[in-house]
Protein backbone atom coordinates (compact mmCIF):
# COMPACT_ATOMS: atom_id res chain seq x y z
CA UNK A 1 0.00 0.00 0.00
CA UNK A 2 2.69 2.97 -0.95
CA UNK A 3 1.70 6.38 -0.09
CA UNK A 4 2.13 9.12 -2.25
CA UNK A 5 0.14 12.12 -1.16
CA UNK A 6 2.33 15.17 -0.07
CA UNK A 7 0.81 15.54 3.77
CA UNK A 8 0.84 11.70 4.64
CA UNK A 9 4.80 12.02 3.69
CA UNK A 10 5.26 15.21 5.37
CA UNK A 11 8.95 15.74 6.49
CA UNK A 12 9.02 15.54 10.26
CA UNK A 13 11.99 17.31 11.78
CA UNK A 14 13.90 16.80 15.40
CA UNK A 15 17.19 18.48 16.50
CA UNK A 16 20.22 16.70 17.99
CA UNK A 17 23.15 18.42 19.56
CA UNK A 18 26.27 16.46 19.11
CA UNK A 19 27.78 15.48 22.84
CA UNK A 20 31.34 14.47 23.66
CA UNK A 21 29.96 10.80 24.22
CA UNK A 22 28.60 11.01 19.87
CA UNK A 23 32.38 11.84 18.85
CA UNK A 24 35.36 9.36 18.30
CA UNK A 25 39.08 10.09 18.99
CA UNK A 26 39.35 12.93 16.40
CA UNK A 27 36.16 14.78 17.82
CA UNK A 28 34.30 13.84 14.98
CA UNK A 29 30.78 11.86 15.18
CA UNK A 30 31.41 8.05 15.34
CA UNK A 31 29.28 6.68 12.56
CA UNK A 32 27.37 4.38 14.55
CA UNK A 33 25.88 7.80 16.36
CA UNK A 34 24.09 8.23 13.52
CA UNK A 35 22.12 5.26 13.93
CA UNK A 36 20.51 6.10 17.49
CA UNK A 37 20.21 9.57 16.11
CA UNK A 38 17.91 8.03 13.57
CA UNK A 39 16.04 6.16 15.73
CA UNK A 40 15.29 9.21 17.87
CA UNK A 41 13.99 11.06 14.48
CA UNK A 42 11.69 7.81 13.76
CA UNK A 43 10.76 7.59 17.23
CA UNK A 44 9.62 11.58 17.72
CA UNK A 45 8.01 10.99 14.07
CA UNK A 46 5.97 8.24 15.39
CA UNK A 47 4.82 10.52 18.58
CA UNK A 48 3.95 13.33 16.71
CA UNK A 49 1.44 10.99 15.03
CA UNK A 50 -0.07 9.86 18.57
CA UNK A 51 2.11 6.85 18.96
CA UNK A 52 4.46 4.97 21.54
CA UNK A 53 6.45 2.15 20.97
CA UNK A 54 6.11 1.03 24.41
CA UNK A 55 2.23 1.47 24.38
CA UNK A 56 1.98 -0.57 21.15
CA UNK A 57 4.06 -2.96 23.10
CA UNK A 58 2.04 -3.11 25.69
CA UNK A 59 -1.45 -2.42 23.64
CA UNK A 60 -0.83 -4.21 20.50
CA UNK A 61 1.80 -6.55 21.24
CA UNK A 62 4.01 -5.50 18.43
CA UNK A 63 7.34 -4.16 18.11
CA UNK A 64 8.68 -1.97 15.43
CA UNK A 65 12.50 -2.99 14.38
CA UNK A 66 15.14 -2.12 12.10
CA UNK A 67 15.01 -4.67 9.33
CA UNK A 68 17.56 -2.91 6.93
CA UNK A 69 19.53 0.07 6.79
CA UNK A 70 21.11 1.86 4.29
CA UNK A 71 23.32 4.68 4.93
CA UNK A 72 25.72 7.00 3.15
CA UNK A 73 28.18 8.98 5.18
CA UNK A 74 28.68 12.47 3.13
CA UNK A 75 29.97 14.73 5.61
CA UNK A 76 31.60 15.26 9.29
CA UNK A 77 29.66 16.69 12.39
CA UNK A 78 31.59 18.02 15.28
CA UNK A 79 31.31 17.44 18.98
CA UNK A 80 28.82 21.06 20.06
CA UNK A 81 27.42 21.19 16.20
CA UNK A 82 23.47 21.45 16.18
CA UNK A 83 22.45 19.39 13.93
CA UNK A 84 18.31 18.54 12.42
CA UNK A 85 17.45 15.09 11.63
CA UNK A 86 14.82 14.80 8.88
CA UNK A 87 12.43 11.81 8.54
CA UNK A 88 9.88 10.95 5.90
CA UNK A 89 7.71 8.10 5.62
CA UNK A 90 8.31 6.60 2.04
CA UNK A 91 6.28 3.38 1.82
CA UNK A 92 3.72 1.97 4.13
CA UNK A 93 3.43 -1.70 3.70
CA UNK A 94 1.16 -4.25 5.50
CA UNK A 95 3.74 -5.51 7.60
CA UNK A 96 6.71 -2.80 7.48
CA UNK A 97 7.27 0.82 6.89
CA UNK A 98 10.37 2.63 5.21
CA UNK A 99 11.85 6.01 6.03
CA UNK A 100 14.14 8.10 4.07
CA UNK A 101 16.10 10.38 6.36
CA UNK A 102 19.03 12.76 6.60
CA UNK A 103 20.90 14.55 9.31
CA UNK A 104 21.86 18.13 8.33
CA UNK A 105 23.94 20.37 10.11
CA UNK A 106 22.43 23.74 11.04
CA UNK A 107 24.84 25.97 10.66
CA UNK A 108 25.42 25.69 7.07
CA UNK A 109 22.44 23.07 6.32
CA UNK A 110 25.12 20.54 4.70
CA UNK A 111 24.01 16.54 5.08
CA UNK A 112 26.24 14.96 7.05
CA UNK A 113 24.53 11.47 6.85
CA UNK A 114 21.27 10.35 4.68
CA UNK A 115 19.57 6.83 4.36
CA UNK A 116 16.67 4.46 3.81
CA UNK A 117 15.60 2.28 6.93
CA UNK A 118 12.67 -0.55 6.32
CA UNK A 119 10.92 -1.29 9.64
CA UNK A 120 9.54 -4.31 10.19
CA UNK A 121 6.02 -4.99 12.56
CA UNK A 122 6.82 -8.64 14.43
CA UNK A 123 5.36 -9.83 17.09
CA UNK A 124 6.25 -9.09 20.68
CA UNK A 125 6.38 -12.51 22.11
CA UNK A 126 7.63 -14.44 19.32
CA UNK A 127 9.54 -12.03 17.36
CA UNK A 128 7.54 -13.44 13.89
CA UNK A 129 6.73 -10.56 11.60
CA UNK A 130 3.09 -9.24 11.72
CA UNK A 131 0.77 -7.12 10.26
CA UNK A 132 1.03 -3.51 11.49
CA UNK A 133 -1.88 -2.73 14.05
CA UNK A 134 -4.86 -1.63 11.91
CA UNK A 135 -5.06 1.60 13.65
CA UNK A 136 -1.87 2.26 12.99
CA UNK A 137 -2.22 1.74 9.33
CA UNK A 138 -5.03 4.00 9.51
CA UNK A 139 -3.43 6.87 10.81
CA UNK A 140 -0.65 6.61 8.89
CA UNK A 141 -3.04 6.61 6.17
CA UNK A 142 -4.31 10.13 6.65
CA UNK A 143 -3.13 13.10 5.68
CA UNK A 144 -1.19 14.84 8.74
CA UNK A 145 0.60 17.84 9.13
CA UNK A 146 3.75 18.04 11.62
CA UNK A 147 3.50 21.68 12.14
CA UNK A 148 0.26 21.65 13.20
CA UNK A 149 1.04 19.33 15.98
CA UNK A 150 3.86 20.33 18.00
């Protein structure tokens, strides 16, 4: 079921500031940073539409997991650098979602790191992939609007 209007795949936007702990020995973010600085874009993304992973845990008894990831390093980030991570729904499947996202630095709006990450719906218990919760599917469904919900 791939989406294609404009407000269902409206670009949802969360800022990061880069912490000694994100940088490597030459004070430059460690590439595997990026990854939980992802996660955190996905994660606000799927708040701003009304959703929790724990509650759909908990609710649903699904969890939502990284199934692939593609990434292409393009630029460095500094330890202090402000940086915006950028996600966008790209395909909503019965059993899995895709993202494409990039993290930009402020300053000068350069992308340090972009990719495509499928997410897969399993099952909490048994870890088996399942359908995504039908209200889920629903919501994701609908045109939404990030700015008028923050």
């Amino acid at each position: 079921m791939p989406q294609s209007h404009d407000a269902v795949n409206a670009v949802f936007s969360w800022p990061i500031r880069i912490y000694y702990e994100d940088t490597d020995a030459a004070g430059l973010v460690f590439y595997a940073s990026y990854l939980r600085f992802l996660e955190r874009g996905r994660s606000e993304w799927l708040r701003a539409r009304g959703y929790e992973l724990d509650q759909l845990r908990e609710q649903d008894g699904v969890l939502l997991t990284a199934r692939r990831v593609n990434l292409d390093y393009l630029a460095p980030a500094r330890f202090n650098d402000l940086l915006t991570v950028r996600s966008h729904l790209t395909h909503l499947g019965g059993a899995s979602m895709t993202f494409a996202q990039d993290v930009r630095r402020d300053a000068d709006g350069v992308i340090c790191c972009r990719g495509v990450i499928n997410i897969a719906c399993v099952d909490a218990v048994s870890l088996r992939p399942r359908r995504l919760p039908e209200g889920l599917t629903a919501a994701l469904s609908q045109p939404f609007s990030f700015a008028e919900h923050r």
